[in-house]
PDB file of N, CA and C in Angstrom:
ATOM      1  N   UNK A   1       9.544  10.615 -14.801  1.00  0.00           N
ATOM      2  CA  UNK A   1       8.787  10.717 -13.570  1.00  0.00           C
ATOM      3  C   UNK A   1       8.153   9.370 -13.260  1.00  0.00           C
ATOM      4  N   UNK A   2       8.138   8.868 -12.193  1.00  0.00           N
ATOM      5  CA  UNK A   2       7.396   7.956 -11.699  1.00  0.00           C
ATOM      6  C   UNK A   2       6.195   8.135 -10.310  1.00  0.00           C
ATOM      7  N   UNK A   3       5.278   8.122 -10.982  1.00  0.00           N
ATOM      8  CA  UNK A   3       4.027   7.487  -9.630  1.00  0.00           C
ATOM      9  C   UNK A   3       4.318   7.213  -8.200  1.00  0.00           C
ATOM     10  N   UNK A   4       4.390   7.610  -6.864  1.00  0.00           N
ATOM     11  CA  UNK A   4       4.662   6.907  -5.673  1.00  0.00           C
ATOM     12  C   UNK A   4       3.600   6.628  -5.476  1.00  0.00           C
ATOM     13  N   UNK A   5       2.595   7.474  -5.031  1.00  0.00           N
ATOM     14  CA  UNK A   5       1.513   6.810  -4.438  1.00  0.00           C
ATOM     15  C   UNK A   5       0.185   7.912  -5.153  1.00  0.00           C
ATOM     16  N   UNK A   6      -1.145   7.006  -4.630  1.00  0.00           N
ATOM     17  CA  UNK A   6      -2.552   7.975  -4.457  1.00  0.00           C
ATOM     18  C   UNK A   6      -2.826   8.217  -3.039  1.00  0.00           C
ATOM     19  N   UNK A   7      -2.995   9.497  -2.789  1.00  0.00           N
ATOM     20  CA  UNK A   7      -3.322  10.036  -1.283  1.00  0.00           C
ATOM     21  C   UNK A   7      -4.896  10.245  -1.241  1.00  0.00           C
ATOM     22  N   UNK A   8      -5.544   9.858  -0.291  1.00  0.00           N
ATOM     23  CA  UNK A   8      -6.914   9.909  -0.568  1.00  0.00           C
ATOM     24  C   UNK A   8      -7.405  11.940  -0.217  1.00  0.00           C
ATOM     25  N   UNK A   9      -6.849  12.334  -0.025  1.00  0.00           N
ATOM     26  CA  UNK A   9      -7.361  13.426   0.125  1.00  0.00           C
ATOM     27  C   UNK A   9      -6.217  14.351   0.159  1.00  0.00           C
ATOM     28  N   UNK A  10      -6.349  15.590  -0.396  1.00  0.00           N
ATOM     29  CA  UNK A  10      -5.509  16.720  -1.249  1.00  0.00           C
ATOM     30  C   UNK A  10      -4.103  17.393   0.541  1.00  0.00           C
ATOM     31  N   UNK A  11      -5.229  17.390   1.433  1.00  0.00           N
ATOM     32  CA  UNK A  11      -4.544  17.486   3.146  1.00  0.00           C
ATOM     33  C   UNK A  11      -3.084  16.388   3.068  1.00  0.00           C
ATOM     34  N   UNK A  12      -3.789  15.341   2.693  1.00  0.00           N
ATOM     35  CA  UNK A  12      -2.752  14.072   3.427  1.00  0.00           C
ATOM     36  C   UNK A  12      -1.410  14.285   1.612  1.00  0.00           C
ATOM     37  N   UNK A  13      -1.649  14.518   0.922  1.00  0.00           N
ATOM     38  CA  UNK A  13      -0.798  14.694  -0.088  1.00  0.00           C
ATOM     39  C   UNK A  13       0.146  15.915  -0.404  1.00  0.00           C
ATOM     40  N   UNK A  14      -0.464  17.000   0.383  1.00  0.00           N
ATOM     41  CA  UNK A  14       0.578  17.831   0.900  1.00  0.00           C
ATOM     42  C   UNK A  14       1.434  17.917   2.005  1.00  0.00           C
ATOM     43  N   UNK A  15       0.862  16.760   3.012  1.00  0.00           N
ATOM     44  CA  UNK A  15       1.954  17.044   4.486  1.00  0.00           C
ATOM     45  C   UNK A  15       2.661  15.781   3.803  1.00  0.00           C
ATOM     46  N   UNK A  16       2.443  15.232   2.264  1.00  0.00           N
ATOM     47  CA  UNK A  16       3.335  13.924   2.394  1.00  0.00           C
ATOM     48  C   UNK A  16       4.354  14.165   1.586  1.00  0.00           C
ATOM     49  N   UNK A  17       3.785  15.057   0.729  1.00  0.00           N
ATOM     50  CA  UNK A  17       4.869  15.930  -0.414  1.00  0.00           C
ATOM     51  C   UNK A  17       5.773  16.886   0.377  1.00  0.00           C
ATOM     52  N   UNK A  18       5.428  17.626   1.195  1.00  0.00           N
ATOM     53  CA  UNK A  18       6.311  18.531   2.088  1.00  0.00           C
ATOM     54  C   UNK A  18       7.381  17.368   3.050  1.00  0.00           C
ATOM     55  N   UNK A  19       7.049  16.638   3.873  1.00  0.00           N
ATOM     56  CA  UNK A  19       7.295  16.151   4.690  1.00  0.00           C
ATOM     57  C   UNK A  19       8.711  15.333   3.667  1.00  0.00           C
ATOM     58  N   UNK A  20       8.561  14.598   2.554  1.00  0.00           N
ATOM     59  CA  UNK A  20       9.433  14.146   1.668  1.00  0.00           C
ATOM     60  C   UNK A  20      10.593  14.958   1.073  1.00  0.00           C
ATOM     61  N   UNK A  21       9.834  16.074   0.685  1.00  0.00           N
ATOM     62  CA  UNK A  21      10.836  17.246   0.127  1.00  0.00           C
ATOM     63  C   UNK A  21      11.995  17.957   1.411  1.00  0.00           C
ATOM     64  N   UNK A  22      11.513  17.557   2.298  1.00  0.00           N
ATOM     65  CA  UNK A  22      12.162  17.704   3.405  1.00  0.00           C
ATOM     66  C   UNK A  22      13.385  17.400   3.844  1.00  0.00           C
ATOM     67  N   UNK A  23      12.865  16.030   3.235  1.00  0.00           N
ATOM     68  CA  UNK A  23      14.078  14.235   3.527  1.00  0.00           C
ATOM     69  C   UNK A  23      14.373  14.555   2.036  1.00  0.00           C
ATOM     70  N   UNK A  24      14.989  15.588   1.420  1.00  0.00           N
ATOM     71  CA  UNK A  24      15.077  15.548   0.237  1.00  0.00           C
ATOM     72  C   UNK A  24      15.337  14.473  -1.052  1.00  0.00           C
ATOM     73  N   UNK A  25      13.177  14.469  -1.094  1.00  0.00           N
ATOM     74  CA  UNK A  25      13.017  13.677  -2.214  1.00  0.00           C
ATOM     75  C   UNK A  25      12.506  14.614  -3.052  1.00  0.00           C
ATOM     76  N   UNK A  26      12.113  14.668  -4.243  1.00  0.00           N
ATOM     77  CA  UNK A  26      12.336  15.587  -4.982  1.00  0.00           C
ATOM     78  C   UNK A  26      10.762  14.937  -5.609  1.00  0.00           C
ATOM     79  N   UNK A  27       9.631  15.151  -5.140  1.00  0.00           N
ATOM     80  CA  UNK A  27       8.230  14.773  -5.624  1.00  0.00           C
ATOM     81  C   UNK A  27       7.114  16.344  -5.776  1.00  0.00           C
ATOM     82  N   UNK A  28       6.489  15.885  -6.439  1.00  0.00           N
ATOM     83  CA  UNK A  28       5.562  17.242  -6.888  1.00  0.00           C
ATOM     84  C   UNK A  28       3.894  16.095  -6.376  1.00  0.00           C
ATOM     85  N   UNK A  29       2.918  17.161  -6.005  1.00  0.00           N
ATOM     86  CA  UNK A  29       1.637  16.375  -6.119  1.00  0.00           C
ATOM     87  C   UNK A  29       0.933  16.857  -7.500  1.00  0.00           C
ATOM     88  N   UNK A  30       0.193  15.907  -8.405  1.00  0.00           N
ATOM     89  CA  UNK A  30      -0.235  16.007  -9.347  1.00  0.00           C
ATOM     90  C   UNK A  30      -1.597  16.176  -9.066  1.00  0.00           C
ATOM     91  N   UNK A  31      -2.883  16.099  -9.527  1.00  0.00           N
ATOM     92  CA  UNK A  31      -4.192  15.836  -9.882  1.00  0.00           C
ATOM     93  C   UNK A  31      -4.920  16.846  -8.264  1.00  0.00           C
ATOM     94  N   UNK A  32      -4.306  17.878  -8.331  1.00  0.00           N
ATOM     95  CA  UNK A  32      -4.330  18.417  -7.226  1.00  0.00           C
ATOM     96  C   UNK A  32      -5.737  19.207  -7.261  1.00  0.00           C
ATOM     97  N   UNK A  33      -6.670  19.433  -7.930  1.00  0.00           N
ATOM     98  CA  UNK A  33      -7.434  20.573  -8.525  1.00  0.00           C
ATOM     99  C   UNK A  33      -8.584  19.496  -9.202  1.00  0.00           C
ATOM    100  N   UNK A  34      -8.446  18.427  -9.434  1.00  0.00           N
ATOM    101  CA  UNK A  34      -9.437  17.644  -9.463  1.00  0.00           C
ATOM    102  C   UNK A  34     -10.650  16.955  -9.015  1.00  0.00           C
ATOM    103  N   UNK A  35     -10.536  17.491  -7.784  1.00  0.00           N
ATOM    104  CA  UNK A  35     -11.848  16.896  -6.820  1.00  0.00           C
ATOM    105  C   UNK A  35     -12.950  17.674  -7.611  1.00  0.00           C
ATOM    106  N   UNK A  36     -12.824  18.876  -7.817  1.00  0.00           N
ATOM    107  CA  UNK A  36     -14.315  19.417  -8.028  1.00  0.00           C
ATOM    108  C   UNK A  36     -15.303  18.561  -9.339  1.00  0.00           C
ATOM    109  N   UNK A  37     -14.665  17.730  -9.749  1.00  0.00           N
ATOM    110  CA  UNK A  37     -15.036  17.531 -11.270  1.00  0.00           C
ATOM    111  C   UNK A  37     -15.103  16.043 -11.160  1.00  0.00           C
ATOM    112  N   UNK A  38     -15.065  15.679  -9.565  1.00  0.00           N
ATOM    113  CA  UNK A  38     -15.485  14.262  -9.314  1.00  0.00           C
ATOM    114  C   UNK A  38     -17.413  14.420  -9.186  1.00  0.00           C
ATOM    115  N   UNK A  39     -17.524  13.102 -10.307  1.00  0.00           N
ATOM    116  CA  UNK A  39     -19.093  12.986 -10.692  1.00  0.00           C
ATOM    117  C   UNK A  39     -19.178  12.973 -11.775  1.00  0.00           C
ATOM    118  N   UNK A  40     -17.883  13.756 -12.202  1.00  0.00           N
ATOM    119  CA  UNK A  40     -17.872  14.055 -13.979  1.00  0.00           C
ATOM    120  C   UNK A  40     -17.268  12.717 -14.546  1.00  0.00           C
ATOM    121  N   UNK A  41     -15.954  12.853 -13.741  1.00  0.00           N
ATOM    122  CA  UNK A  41     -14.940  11.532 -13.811  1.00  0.00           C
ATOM    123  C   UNK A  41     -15.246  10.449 -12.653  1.00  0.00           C
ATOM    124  N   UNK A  42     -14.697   9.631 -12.669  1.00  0.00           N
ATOM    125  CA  UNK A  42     -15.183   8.223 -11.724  1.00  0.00           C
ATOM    126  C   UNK A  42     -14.532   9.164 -10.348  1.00  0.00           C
ATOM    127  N   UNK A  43     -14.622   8.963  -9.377  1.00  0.00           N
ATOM    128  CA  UNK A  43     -14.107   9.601  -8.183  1.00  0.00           C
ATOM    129  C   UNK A  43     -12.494   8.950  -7.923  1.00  0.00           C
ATOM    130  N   UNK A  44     -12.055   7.769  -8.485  1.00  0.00           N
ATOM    131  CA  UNK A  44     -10.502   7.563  -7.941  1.00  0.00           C
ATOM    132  C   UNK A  44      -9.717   7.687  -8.676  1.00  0.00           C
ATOM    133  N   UNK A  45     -10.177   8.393 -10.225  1.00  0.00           N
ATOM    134  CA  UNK A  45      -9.189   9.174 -10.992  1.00  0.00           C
ATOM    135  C   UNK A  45      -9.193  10.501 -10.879  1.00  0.00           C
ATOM    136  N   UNK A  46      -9.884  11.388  -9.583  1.00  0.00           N
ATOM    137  CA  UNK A  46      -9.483  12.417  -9.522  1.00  0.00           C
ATOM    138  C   UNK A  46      -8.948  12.708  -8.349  1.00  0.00           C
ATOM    139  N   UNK A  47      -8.497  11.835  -7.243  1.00  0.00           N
ATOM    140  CA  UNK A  47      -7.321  11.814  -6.191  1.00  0.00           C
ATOM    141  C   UNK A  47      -6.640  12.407  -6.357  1.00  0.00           C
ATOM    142  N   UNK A  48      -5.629  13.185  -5.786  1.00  0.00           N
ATOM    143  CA  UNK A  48      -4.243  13.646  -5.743  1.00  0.00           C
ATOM    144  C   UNK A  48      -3.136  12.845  -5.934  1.00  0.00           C
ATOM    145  N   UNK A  49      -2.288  12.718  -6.756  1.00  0.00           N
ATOM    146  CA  UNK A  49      -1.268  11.635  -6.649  1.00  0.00           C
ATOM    147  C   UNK A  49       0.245  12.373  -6.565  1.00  0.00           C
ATOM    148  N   UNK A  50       1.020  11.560  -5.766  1.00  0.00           N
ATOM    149  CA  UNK A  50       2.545  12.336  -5.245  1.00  0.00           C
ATOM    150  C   UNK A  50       3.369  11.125  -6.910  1.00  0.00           C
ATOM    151  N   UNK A  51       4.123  11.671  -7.668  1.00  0.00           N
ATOM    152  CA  UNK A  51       4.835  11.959  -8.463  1.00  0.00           C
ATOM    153  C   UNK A  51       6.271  12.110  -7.685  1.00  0.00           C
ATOM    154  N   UNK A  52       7.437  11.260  -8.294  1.00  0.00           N
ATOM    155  CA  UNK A  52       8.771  11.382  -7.816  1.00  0.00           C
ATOM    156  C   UNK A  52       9.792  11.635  -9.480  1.00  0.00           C
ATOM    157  N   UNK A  53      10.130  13.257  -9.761  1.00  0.00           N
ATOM    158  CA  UNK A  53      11.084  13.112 -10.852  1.00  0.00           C
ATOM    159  C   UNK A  53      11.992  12.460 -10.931  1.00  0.00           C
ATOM    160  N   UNK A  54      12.638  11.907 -10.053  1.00  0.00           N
ATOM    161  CA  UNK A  54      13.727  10.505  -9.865  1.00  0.00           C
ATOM    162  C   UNK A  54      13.529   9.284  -9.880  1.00  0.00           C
ATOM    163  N   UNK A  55      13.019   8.410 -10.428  1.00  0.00           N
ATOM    164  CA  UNK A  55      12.499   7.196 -10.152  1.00  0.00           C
ATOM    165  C   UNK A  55      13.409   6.699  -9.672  1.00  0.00           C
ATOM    166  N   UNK A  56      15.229   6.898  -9.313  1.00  0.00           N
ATOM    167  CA  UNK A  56      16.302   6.108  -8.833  1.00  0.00           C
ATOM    168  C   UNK A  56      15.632   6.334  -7.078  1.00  0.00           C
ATOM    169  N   UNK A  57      15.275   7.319  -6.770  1.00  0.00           N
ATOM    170  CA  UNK A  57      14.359   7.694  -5.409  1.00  0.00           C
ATOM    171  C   UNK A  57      12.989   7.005  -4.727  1.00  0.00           C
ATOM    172  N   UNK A  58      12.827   6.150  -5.728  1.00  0.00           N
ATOM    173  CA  UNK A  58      11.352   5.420  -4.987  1.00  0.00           C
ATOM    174  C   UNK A  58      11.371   4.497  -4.396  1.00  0.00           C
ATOM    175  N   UNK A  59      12.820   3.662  -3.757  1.00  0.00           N
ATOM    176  CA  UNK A  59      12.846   2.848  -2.778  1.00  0.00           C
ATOM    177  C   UNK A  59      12.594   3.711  -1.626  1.00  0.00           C
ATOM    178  N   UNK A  60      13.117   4.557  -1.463  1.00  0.00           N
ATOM    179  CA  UNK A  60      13.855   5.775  -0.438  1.00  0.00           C
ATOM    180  C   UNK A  60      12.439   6.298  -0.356  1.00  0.00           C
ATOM    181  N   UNK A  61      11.686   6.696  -1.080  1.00  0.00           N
ATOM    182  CA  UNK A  61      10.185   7.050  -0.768  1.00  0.00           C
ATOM    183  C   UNK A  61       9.387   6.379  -0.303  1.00  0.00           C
ATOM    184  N   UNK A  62       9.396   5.295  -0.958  1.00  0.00           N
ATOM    185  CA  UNK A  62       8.262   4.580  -0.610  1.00  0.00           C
ATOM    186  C   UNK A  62       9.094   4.139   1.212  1.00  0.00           C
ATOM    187  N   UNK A  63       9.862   3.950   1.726  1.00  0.00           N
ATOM    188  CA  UNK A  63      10.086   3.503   3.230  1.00  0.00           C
ATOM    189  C   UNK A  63       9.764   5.048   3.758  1.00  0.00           C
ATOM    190  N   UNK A  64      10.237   6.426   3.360  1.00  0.00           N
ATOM    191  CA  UNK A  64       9.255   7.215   4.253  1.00  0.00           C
ATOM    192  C   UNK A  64       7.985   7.435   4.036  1.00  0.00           C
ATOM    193  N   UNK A  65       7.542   7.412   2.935  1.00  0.00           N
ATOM    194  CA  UNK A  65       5.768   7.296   3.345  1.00  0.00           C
ATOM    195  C   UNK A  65       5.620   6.131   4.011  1.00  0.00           C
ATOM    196  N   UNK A  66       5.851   4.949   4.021  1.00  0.00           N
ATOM    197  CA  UNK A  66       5.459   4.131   5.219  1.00  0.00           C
ATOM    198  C   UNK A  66       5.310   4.556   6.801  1.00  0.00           C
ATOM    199  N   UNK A  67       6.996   4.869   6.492  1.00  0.00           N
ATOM    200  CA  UNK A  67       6.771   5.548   8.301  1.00  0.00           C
ATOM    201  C   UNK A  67       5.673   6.594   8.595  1.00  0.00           C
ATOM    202  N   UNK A  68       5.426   7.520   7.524  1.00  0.00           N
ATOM    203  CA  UNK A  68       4.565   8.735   7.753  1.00  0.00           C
ATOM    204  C   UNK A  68       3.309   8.089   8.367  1.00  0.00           C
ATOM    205  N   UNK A  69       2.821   6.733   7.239  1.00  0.00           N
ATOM    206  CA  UNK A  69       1.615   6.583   7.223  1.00  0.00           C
ATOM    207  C   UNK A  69       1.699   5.480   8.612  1.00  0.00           C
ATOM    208  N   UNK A  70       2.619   4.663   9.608  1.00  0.00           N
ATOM    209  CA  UNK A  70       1.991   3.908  10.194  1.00  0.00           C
ATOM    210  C   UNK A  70       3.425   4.861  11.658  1.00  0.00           C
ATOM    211  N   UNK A  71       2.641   5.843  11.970  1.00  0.00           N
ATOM    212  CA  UNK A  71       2.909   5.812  12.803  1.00  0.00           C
ATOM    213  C   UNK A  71       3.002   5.438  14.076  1.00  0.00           C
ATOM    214  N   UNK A  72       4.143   5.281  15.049  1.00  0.00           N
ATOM    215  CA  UNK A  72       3.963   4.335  16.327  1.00  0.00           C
ATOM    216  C   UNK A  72       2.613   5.049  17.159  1.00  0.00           C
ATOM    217  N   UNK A  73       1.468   4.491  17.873  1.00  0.00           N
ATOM    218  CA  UNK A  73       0.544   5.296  19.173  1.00  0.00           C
ATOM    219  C   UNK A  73       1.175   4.575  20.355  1.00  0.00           C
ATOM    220  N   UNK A  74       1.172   5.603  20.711  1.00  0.00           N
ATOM    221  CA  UNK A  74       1.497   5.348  22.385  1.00  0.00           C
ATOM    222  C   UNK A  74       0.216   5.691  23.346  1.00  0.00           C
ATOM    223  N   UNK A  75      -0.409   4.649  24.249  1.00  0.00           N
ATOM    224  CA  UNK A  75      -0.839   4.840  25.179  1.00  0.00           C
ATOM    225  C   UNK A  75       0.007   5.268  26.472  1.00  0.00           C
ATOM    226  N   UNK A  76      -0.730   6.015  27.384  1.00  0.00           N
ATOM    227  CA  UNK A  76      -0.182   6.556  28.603  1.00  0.00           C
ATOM    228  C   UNK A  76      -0.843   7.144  29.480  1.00  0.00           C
ATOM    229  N   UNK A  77      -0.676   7.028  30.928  1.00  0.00           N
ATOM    230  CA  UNK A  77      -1.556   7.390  32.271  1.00  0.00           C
ATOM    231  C   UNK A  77      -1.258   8.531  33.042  1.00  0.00           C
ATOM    232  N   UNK A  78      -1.743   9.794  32.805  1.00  0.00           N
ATOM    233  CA  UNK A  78      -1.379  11.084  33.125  1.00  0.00           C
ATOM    234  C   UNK A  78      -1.520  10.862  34.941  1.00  0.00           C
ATOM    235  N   UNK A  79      -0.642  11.916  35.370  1.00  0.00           N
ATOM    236  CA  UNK A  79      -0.482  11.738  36.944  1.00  0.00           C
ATOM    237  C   UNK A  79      -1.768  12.391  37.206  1.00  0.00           C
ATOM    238  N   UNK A  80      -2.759  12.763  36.713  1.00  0.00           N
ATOM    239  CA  UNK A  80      -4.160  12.888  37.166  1.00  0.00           C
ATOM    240  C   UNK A  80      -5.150  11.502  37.353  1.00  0.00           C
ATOM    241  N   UNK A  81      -4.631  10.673  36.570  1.00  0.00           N
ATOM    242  CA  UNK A  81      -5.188   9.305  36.439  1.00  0.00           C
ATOM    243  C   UNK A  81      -5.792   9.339  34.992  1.00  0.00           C
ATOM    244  N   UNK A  82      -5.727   9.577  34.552  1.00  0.00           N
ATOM    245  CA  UNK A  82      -6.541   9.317  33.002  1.00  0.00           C
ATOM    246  C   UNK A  82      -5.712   8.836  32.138  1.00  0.00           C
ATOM    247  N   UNK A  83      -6.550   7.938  31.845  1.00  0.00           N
ATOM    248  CA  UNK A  83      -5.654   7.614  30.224  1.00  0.00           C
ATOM    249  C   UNK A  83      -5.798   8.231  28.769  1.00  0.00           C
ATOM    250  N   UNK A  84      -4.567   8.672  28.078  1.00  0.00           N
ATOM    251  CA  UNK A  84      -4.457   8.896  27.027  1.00  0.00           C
ATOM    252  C   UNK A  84      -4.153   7.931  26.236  1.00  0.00           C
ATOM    253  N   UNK A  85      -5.142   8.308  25.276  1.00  0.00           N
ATOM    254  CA  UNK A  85      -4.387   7.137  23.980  1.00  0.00           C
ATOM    255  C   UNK A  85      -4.059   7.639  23.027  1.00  0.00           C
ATOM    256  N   UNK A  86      -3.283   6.682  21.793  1.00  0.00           N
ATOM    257  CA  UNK A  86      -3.137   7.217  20.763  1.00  0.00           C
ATOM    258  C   UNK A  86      -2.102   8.506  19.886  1.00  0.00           C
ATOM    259  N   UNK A  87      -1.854   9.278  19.670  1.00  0.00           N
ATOM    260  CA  UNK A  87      -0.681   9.770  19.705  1.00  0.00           C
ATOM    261  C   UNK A  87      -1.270  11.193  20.380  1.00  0.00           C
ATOM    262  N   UNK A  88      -1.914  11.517  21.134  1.00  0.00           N
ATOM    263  CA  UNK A  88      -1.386  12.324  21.716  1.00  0.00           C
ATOM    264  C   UNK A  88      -0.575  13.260  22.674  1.00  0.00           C
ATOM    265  N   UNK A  89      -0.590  13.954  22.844  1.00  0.00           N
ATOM    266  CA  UNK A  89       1.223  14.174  23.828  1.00  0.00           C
ATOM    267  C   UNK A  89       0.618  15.161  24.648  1.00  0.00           C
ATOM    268  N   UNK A  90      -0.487  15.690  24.482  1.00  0.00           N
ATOM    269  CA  UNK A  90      -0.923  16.032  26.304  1.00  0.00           C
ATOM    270  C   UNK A  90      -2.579  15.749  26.523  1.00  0.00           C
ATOM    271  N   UNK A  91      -2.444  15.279  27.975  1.00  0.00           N
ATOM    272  CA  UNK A  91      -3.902  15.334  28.765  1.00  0.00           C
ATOM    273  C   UNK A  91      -5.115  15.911  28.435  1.00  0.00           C
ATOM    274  N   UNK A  92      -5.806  15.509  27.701  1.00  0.00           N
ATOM    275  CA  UNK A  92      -6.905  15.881  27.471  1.00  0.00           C
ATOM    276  C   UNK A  92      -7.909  16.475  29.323  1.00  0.00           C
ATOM    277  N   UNK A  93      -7.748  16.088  29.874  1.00  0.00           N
ATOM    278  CA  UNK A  93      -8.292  15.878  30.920  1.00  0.00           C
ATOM    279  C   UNK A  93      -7.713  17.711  31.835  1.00  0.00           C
ATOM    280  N   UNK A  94      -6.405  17.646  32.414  1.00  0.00           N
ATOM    281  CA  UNK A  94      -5.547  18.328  32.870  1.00  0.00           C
ATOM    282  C   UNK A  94      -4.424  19.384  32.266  1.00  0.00           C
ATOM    283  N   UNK A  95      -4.366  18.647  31.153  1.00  0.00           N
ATOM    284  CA  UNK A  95      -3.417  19.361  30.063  1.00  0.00           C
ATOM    285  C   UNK A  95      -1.342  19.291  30.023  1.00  0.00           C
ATOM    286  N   UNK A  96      -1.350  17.929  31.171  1.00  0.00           N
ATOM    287  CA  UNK A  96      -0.253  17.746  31.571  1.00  0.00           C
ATOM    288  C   UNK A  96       0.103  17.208  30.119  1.00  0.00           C
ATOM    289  N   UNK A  97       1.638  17.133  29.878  1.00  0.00           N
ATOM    290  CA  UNK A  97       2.439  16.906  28.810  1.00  0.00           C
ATOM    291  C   UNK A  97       2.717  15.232  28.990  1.00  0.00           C
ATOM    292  N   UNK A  98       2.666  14.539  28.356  1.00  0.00           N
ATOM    293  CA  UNK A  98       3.362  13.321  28.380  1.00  0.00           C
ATOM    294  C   UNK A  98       4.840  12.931  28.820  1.00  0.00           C
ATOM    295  N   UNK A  99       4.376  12.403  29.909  1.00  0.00           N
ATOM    296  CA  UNK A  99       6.168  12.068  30.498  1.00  0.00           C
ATOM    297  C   UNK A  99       7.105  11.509  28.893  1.00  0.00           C
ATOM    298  N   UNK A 100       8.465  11.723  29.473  1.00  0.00           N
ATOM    299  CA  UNK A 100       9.290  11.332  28.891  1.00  0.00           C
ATOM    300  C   UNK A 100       9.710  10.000  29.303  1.00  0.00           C
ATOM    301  N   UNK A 101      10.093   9.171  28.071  1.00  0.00           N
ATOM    302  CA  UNK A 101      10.151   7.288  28.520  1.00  0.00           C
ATOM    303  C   UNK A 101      11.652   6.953  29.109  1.00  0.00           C
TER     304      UNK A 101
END
């Protein structure tokens, strides 16, 4: 087994473990059950960490957690006039959907 990454919070280490297993990589999250017992232990040894049983797989991982983690934002100007930013895909304002580019 090899280490991919530390996810700072138990949320972001399951949509990253699912999201991978998906793109079938074959990772488990470890230290999953550890937060409560931060105070006991230093707080950044009880993170969640994503684990890959393939280590021949951690080029291939590590480029999709990149993408996961830097996703493109798109700004855009709803036909109400408002601007949206950021990734969302409808109008806060009106509730119109984001044109298509």
């Amino acid at each position: 087994m090899k280490r991919l990454c530390q996810a700072p919070n138990l949320a972001l280490a399951m949509l990253w473990a699912d999201t991978l297993r998906e793109a079938g990589v074959d990772v488990s999250v470890q230290r999953q059950f550890l937060v409560g017992v931060a105070g006991e232990l230093p707080p950044d040894q009880c993170l969640p960490e994503l684990w890959l049983r393939h280590s021949e797989q951690l080029a291939w991982a590590q480029a999709l957690l990149d993408d996961l983690q830097h996703v493109p934002q798109r700004d855009w100007r709803c036909a109400c006039g408002e601007r949206v930013e950021g990734g969302f895909e409808q109008c806060w304002s009106c509730g119109a959907l984001m044109p298509v580019p």
